[in-house]
Protein backbone atom coordinates (compact mmCIF):
# COMPACT_ATOMS: atom_id res chain seq x y z
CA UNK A 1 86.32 97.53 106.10
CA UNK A 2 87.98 100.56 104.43
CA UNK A 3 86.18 102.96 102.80
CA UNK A 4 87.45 102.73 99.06
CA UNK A 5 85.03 105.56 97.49
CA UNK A 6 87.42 108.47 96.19
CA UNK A 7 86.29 111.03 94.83
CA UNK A 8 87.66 113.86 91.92
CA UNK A 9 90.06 115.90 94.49
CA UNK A 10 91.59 112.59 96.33
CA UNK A 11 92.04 111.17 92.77
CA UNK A 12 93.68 114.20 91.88
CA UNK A 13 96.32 114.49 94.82
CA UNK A 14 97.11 110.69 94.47
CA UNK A 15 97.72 111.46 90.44
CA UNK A 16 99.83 114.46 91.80
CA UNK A 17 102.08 112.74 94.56
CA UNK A 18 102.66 109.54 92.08
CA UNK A 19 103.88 112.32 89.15
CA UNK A 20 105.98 114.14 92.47
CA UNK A 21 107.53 110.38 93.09
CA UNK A 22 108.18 109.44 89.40
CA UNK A 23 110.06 112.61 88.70
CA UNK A 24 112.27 112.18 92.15
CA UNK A 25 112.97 108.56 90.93
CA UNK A 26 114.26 109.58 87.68
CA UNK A 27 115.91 113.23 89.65
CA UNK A 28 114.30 115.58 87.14
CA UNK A 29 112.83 118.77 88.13
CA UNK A 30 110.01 120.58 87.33
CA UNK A 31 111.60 123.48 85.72
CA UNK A 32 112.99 120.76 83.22
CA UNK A 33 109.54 120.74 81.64
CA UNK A 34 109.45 116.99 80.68
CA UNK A 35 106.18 115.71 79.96
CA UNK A 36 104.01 113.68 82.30
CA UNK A 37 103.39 110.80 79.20
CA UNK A 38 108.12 110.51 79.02
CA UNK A 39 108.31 110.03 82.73
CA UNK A 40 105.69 107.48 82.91
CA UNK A 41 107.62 105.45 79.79
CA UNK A 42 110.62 105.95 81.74
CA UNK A 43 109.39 104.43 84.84
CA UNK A 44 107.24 102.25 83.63
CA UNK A 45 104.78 102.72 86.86
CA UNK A 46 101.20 102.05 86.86
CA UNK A 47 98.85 104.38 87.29
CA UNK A 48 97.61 104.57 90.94
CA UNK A 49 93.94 105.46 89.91
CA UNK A 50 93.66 102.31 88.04
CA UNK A 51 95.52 99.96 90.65
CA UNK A 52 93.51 101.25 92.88
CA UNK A 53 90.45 100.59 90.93
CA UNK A 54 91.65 96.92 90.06
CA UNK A 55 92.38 95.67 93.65
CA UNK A 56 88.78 97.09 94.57
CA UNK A 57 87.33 95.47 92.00
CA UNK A 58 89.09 92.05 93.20
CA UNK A 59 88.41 92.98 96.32
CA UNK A 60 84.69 92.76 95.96
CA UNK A 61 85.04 89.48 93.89
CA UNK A 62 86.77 87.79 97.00
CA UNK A 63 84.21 88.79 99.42
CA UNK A 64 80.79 88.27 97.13
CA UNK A 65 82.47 84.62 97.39
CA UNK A 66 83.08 84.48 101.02
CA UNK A 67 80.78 82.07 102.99
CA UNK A 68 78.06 83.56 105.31
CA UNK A 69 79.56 83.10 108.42
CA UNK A 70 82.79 85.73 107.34
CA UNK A 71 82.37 89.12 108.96
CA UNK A 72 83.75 90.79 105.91
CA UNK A 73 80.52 89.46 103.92
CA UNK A 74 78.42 90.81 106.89
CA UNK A 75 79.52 94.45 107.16
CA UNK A 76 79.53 94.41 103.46
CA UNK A 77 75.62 93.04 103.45
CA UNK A 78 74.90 95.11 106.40
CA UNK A 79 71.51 97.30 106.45
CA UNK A 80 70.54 99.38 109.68
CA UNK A 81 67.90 98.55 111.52
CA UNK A 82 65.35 101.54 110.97
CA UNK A 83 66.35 101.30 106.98
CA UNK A 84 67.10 105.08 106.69
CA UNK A 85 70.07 107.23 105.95
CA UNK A 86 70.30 110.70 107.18
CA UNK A 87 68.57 113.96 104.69
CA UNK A 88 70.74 115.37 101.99
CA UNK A 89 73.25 113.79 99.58
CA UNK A 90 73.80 110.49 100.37
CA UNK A 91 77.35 109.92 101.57
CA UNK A 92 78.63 107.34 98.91
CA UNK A 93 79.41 104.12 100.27
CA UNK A 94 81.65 101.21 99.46
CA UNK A 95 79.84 98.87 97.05
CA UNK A 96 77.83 101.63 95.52
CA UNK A 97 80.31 101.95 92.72
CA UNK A 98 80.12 97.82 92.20
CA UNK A 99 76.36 97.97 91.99
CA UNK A 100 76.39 101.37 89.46
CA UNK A 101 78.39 98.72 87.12
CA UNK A 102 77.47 95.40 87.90
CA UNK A 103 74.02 95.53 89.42
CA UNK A 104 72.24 94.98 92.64
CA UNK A 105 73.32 91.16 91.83
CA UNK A 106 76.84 91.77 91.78
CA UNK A 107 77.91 89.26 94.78
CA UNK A 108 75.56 86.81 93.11
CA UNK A 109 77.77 87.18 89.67
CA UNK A 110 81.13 87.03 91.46
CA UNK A 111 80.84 83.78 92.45
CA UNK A 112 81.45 83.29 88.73
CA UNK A 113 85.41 84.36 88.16
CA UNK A 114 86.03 84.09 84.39
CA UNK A 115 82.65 85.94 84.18
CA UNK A 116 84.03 88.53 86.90
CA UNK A 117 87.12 88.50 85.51
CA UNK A 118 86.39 89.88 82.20
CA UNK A 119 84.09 92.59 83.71
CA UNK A 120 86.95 93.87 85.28
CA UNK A 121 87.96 95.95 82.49
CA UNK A 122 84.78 97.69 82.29
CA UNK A 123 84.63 98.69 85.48
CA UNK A 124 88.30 100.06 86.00
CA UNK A 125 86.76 102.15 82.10
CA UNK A 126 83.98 103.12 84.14
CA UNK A 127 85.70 104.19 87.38
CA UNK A 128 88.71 106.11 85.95
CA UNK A 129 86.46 107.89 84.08
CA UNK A 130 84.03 109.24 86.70
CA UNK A 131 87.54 109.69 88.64
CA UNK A 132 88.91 111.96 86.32
């Protein structure tokens, strides 16, 4: 399963390179000085942060409702066996950001997809923010 956690600086240089691509789709320059907000009217692009924060989030939805046998549920579920992660920060893994939002009964509430659905939008609030 990939790892989906980004942090400030990888948010950053995907914000950058989309900005780099806009302007080379349109053929302006930076020295022409037009403002981030015109391009993105011009193109009309979404913004990768939040993409990338939607497909996680439906992402997560899918597999809460996989059935047991699915090795996607299984990695996703899966403890070690002596329980412990290594001293210092704790590397940040996949569904930690799901269960800062949703709970520890997040795959529970995904089998529910009006219900997971409509959190969507707090979530992509939630993780855009902490992104930026």
């Amino acid at each position: 399963m990939p790892n989906l956690v980004i942090d400030k600086t990888t948010t950053q240089k995907l914000r950058v390179a989309q900005k780099a691509m806009e302007r080379k789709i349109l053929g302006i320059k930076l020295a022409d000085r037009v403002k981030c907000s015109e391009i993105r009217k011009r193109t009309q692009i979404q913004d990768i942060v939040d993409f990338v924060a939607k497909q996680k989030w439906k992402w997560a939805g899918h597999v809460a409702r996989l059935k047991n046998n699915r090795w996607t549920l299984r990695v996703t579920e899966w403890q070690p066996r002596n329980g412990k992660r290594s001293r210092g920060r704790q590397a940040r893994r996949w569904r930690d950001d799901i269960v800062k939002t949703k709970g520890n009964t997040w795959s529970r509430d995904a089998s529910d997809r009006d219900e997971w659905r409509r959190d969507a939008e707090g979530y992509i609030l939630h993780w855009m923010d902490r992104a930026s």
